[in-house]
C-alpha atoms as a PDB file:
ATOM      1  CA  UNK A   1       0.000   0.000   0.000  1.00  0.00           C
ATOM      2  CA  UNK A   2       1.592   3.251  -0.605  1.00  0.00           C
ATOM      3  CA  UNK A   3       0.776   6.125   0.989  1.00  0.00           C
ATOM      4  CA  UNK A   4      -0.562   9.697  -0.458  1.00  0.00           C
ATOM      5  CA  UNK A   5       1.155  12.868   0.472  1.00  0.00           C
ATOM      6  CA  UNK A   6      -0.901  15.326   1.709  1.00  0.00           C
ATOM      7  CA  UNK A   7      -1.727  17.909  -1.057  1.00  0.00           C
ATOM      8  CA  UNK A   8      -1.985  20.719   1.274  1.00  0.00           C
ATOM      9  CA  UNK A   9       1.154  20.079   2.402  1.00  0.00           C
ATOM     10  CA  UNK A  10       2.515  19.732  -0.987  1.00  0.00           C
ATOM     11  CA  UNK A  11       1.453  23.438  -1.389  1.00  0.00           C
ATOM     12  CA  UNK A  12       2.991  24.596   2.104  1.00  0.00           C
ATOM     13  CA  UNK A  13       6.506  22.816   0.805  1.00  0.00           C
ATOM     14  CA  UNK A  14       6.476  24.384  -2.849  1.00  0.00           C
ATOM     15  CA  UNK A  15       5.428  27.831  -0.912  1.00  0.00           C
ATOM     16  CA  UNK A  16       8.566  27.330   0.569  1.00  0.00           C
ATOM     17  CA  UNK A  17      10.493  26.335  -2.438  1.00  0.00           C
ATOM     18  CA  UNK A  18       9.687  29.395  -4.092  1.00  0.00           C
ATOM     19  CA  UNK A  19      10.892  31.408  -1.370  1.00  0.00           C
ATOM     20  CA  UNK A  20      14.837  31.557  -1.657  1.00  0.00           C
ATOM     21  CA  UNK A  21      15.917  33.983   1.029  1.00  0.00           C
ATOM     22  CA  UNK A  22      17.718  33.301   4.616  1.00  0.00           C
ATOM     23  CA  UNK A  23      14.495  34.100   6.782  1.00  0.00           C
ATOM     24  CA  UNK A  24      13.389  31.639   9.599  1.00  0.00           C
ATOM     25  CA  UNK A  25      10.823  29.671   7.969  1.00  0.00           C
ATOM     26  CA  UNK A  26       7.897  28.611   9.285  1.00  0.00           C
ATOM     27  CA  UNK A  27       7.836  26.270  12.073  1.00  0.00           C
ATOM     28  CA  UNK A  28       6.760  22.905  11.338  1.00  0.00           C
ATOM     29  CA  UNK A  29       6.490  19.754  12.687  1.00  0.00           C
ATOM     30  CA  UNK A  30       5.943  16.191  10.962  1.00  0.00           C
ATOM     31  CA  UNK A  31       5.156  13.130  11.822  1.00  0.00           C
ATOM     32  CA  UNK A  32       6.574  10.327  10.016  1.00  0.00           C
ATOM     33  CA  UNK A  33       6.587   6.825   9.466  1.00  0.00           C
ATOM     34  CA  UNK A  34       9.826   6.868  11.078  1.00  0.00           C
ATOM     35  CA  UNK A  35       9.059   9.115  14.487  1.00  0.00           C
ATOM     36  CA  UNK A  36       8.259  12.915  15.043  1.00  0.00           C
ATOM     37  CA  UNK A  37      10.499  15.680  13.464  1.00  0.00           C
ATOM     38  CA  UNK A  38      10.398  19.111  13.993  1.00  0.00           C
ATOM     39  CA  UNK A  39      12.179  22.398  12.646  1.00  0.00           C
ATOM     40  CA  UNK A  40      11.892  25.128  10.401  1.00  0.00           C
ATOM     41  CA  UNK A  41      10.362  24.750   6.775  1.00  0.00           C
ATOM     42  CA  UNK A  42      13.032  25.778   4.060  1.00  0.00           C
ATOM     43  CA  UNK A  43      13.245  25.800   0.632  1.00  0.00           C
ATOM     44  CA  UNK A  44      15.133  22.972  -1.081  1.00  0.00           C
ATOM     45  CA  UNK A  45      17.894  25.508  -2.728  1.00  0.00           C
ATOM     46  CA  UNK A  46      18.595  26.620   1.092  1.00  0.00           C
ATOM     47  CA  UNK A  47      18.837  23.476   2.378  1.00  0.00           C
ATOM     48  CA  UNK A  48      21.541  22.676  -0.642  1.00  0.00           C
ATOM     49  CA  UNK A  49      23.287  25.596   0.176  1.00  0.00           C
ATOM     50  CA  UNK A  50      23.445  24.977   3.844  1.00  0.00           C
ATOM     51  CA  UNK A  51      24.362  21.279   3.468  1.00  0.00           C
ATOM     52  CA  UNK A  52      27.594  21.794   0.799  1.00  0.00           C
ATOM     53  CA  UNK A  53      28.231  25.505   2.673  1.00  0.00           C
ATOM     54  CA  UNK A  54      28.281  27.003  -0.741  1.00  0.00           C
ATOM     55  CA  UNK A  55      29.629  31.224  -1.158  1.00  0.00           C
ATOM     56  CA  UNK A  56      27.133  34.247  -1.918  1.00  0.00           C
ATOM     57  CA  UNK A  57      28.514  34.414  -5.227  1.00  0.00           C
ATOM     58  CA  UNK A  58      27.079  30.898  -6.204  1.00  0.00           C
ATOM     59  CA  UNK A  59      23.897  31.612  -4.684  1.00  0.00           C
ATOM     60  CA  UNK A  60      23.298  34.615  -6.367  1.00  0.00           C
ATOM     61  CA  UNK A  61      24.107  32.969  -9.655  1.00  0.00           C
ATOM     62  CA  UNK A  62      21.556  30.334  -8.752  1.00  0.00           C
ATOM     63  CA  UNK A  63      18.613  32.811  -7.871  1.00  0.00           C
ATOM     64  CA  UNK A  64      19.155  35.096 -11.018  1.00  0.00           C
ATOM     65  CA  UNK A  65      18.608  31.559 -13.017  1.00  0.00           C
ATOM     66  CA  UNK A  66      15.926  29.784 -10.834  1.00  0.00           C
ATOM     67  CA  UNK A  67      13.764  34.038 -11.634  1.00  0.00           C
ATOM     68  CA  UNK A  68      14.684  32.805 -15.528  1.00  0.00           C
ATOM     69  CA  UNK A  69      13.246  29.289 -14.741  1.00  0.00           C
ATOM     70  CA  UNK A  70      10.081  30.579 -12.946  1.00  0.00           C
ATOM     71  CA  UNK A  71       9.211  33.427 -15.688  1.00  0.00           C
ATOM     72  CA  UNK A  72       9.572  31.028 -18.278  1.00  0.00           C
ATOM     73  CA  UNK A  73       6.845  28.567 -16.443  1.00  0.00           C
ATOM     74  CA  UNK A  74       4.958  31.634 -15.917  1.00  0.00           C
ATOM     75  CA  UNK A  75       4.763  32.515 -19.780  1.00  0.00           C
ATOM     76  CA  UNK A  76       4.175  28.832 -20.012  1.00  0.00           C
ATOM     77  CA  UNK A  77       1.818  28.328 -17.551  1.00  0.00           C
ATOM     78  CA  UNK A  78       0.016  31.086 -19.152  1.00  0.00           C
ATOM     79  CA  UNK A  79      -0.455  30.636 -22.461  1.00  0.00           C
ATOM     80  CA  UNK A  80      -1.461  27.031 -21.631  1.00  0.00           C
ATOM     81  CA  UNK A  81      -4.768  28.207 -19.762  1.00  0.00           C
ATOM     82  CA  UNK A  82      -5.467  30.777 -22.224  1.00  0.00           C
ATOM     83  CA  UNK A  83      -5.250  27.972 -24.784  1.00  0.00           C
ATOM     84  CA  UNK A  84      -7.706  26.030 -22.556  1.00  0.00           C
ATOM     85  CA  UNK A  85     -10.075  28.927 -22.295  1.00  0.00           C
ATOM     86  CA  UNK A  86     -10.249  29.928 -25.594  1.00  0.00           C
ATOM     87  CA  UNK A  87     -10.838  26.602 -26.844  1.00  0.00           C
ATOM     88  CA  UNK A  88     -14.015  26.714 -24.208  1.00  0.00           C
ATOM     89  CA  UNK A  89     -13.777  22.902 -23.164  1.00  0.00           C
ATOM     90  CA  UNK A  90     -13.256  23.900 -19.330  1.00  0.00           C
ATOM     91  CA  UNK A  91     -15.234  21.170 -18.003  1.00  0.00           C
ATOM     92  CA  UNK A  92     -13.136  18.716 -19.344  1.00  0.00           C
ATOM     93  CA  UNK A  93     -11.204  16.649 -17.080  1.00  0.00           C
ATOM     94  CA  UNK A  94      -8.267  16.603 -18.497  1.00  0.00           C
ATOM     95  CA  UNK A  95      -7.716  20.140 -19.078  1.00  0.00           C
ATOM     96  CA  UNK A  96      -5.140  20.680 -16.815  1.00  0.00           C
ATOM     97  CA  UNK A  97      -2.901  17.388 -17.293  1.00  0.00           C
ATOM     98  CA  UNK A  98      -0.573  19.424 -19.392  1.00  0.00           C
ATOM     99  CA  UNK A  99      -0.464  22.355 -16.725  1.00  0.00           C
ATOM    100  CA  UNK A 100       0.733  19.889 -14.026  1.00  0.00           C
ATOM    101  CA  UNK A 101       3.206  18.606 -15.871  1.00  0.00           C
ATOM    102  CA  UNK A 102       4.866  22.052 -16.073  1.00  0.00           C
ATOM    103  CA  UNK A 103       5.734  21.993 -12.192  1.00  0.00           C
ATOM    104  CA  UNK A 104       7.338  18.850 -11.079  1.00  0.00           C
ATOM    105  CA  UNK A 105       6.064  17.391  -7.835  1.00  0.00           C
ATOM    106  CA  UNK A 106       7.031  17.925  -4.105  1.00  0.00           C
ATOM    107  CA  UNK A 107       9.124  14.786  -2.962  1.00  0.00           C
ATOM    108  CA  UNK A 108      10.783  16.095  -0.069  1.00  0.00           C
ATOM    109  CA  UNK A 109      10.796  18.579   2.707  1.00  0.00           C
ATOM    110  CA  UNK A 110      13.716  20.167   4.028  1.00  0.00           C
ATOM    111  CA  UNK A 111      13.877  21.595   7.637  1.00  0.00           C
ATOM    112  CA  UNK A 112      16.416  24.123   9.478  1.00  0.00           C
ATOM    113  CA  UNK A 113      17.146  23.313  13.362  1.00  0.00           C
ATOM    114  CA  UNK A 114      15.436  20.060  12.597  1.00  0.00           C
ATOM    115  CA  UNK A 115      15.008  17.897  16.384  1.00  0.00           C
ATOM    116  CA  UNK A 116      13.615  14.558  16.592  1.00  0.00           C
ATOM    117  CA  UNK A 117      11.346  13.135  19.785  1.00  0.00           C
ATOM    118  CA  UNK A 118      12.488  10.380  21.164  1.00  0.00           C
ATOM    119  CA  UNK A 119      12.748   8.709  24.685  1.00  0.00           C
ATOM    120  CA  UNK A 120      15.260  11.078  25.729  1.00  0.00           C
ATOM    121  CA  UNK A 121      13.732  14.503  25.001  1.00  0.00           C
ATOM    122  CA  UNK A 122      14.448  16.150  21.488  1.00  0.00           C
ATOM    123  CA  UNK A 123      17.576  15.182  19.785  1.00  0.00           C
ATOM    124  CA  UNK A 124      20.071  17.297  18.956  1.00  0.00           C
ATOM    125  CA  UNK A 125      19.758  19.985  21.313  1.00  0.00           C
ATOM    126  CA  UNK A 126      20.812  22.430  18.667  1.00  0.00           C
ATOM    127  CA  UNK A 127      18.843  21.344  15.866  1.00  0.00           C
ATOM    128  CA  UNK A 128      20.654  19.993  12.045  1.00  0.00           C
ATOM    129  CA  UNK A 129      19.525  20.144   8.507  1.00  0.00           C
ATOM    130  CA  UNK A 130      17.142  17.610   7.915  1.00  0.00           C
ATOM    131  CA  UNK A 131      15.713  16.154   4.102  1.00  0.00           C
ATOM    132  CA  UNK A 132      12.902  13.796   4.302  1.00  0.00           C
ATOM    133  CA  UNK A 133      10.695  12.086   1.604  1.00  0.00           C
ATOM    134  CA  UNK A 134       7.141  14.083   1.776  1.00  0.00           C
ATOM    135  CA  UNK A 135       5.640   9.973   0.799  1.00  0.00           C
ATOM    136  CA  UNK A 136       6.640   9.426   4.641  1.00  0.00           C
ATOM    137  CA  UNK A 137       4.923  12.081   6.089  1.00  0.00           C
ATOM    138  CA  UNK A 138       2.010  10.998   7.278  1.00  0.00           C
ATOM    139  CA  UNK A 139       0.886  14.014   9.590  1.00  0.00           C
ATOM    140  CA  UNK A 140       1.877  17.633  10.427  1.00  0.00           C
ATOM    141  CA  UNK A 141       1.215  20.458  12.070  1.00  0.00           C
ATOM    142  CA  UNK A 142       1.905  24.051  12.072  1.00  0.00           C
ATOM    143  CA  UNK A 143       4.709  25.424  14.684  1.00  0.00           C
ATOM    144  CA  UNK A 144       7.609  23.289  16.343  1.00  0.00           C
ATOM    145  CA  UNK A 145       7.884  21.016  19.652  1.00  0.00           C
ATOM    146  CA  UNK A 146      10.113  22.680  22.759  1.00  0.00           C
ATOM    147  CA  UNK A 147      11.881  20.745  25.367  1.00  0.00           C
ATOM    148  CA  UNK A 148      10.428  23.541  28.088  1.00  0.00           C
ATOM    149  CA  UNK A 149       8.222  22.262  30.979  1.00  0.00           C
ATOM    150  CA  UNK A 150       4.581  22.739  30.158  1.00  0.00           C
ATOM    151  CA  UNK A 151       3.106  25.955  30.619  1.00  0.00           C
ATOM    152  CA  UNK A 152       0.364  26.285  33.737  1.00  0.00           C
END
């Protein structure tokens, strides 16, 4: 049986993708079919970045092609609903098939200051980078899990 990732989620991730600067992220935590993770969303390009430590001059190289990429889906993107509404068939099913394929699917989510629950609290105590297939996710919530004694 394989398991469905959560289309809402999807969205969340690729919200994230899009989004290429050195903010926080929004707090997240998942569960998986492996245990609880929790940390701070962050696009895919960040998490690259942070992972192989690479220099401002590469990034900015990367972001001036990934705004090429993205207006060139746009203009895609685009002209392919325009051809769909002039052609007036918008309650066929299939309409969009050719839309999706434009955008390639969410398959992972990558986390900042990433801590996992376990029996001895949340592990590290300082957080890592964290990549993990979106196919294993099979819950989440908005904000992340603290080791601090419970509020009264």
């Amino acid at each position: 049986m394989s398991i469905e990732a959560d289309y809402l989620l999807q969205q969340v991730i690729e919200s994230a993708n899009r989004d290429d600067g050195d903010g926080e992220g929004m707090g997240i935590t998942l569960t998986t079919t492996g245990g609880i993770v929790s940390g701070y969303l962050i696009s895919r390009s960040r998490w690259r970045r942070l992972y192989l430590g690479e220099s401002q001059e590469q990034r900015m190289a990367d972001v001036a092609e990934k705004e090429q990429e993205y207006a060139q889906k746009q203009d895609d993107l685009k002209e392919a609903l325009l051809s769909a509404i002039e052609a007036s068939d918008l309650d066929n099913p299939n309409l969009y098939s050719g839309v999706k394929d434009m955008f390639p699917e969410v398959g992972f989510v990558h986390l900042r200051e990433a801590r996992f629950s376990g029996g001895n609290g949340l592990m590290p105590a300082e957080g890592c980078i964290w990549r993990g297939s979106l196919r294993h996710v099979v819950g989440w919530t908005v904000g992340v899990l603290t080791s601090g004694e419970p509020s009264a």
